[in-house]
C-alpha atoms as a PDB file:
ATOM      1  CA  UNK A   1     -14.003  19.201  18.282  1.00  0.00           C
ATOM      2  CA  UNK A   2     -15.079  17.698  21.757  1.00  0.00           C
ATOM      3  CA  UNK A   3     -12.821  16.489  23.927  1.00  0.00           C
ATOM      4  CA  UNK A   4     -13.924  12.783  23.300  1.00  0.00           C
ATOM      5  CA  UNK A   5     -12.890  13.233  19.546  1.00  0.00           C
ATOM      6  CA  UNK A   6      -9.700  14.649  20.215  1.00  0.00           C
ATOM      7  CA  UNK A   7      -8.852  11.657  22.547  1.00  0.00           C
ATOM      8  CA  UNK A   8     -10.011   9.197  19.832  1.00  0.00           C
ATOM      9  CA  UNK A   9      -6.829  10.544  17.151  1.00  0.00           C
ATOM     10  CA  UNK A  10      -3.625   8.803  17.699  1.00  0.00           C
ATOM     11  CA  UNK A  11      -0.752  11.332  18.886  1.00  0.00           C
ATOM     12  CA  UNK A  12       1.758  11.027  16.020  1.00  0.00           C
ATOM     13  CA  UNK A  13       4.792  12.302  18.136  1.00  0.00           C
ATOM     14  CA  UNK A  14       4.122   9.414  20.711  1.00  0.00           C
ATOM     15  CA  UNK A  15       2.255   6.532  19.113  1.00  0.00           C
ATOM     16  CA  UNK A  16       4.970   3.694  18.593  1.00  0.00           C
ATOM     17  CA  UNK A  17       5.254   2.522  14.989  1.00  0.00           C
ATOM     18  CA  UNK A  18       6.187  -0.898  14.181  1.00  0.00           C
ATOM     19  CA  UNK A  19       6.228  -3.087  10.150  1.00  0.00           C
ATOM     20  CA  UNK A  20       3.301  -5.051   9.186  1.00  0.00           C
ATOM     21  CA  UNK A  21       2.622  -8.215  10.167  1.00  0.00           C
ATOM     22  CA  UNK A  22       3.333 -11.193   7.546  1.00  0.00           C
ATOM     23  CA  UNK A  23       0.427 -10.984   4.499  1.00  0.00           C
ATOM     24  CA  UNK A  24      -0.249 -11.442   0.924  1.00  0.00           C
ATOM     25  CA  UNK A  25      -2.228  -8.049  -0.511  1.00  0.00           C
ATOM     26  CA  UNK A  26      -4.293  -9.219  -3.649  1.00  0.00           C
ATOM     27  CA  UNK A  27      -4.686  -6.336  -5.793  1.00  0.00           C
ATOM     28  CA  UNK A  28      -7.839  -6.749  -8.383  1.00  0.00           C
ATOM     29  CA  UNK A  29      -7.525  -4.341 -11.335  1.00  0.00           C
ATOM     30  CA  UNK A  30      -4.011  -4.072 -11.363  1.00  0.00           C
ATOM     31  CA  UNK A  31      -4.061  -2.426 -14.510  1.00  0.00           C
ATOM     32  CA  UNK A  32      -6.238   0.123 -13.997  1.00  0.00           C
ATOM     33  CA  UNK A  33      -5.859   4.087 -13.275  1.00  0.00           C
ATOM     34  CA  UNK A  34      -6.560   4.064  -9.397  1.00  0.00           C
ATOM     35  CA  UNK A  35      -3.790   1.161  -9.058  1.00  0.00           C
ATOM     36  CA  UNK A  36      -1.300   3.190 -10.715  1.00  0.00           C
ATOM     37  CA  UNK A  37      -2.161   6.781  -9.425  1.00  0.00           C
ATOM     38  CA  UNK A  38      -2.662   6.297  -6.034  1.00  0.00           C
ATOM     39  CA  UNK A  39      -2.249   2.295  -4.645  1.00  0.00           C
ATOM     40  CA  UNK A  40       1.059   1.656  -6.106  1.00  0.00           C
ATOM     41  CA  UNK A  41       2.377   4.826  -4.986  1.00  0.00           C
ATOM     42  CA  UNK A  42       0.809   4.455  -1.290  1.00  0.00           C
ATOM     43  CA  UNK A  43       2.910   1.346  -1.379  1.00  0.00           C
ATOM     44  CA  UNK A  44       5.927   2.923  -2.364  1.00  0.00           C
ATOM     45  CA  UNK A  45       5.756   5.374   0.430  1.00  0.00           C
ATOM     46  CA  UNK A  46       5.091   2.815   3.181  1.00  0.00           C
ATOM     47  CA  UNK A  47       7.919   0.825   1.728  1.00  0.00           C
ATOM     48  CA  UNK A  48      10.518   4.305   1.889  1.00  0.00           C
ATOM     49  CA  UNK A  49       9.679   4.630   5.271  1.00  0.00           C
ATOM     50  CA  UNK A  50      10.104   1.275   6.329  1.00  0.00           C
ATOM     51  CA  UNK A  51       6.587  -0.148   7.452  1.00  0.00           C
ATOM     52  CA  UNK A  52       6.268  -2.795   5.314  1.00  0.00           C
ATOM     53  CA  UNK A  53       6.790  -6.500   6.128  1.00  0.00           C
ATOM     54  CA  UNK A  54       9.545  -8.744   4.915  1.00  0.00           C
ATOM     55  CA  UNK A  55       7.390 -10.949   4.059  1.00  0.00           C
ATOM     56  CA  UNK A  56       4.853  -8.985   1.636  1.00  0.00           C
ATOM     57  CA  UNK A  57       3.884 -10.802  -1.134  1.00  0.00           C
ATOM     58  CA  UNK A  58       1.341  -8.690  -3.546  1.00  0.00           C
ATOM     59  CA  UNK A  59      -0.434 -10.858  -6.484  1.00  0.00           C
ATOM     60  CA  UNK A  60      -2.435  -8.374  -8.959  1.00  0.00           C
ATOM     61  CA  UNK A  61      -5.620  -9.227 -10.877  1.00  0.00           C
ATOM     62  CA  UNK A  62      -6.648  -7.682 -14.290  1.00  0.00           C
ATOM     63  CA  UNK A  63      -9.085  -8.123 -17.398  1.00  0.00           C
ATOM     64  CA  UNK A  64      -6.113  -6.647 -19.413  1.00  0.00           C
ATOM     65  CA  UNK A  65      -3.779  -9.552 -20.934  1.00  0.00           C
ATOM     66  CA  UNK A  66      -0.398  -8.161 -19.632  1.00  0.00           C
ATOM     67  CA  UNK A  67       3.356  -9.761 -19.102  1.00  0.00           C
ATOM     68  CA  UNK A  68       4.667  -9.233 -15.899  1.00  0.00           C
ATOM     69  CA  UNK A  69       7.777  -7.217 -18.002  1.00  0.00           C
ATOM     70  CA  UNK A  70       4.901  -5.007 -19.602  1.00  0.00           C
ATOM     71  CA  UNK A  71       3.727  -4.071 -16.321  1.00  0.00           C
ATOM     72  CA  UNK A  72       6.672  -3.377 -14.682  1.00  0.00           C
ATOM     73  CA  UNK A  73       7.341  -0.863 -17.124  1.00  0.00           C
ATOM     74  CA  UNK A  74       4.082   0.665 -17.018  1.00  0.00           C
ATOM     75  CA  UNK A  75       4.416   1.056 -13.192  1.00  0.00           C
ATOM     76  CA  UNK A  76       7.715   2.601 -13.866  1.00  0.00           C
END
């Protein structure tokens, strides 16, 4: 790695971390296998750690016929 590259990735010890700015994420295919293996999950761990917004609001999209109680349970 050149010294150019190495000067392009953010130094995690002193890069300041602050939450998300205000947003609505619209997530198409809610129901499907990459949603619940690795999106959901992503969003989970950004939550834990603090580094989402207040103000989130996520809206899902699917072919699938679901309740909202159904889903919640599958994502469970």
């Amino acid at each position: 790695m050149t010294s150019s590259e190495s000067s392009l990735k953010p130094d995690t010890a002193s890069a300041s971390v602050r939450k998300a700015d205000p947003c609505v994420m619209v997530i198409f295919g809610a129901t499907g296998d990459l949603t619940r293996r690795k999106l959901l999950p992503a969003l989970c761990n950004l939550a834990a750690a603090n580094l989402l917004t207040d103000h989130l609001a996520i809206i899902g999209f699917a072919r699938r016929g679901v309740t909202t109680e159904t889903f919640r349970q599958t994502v469970n």
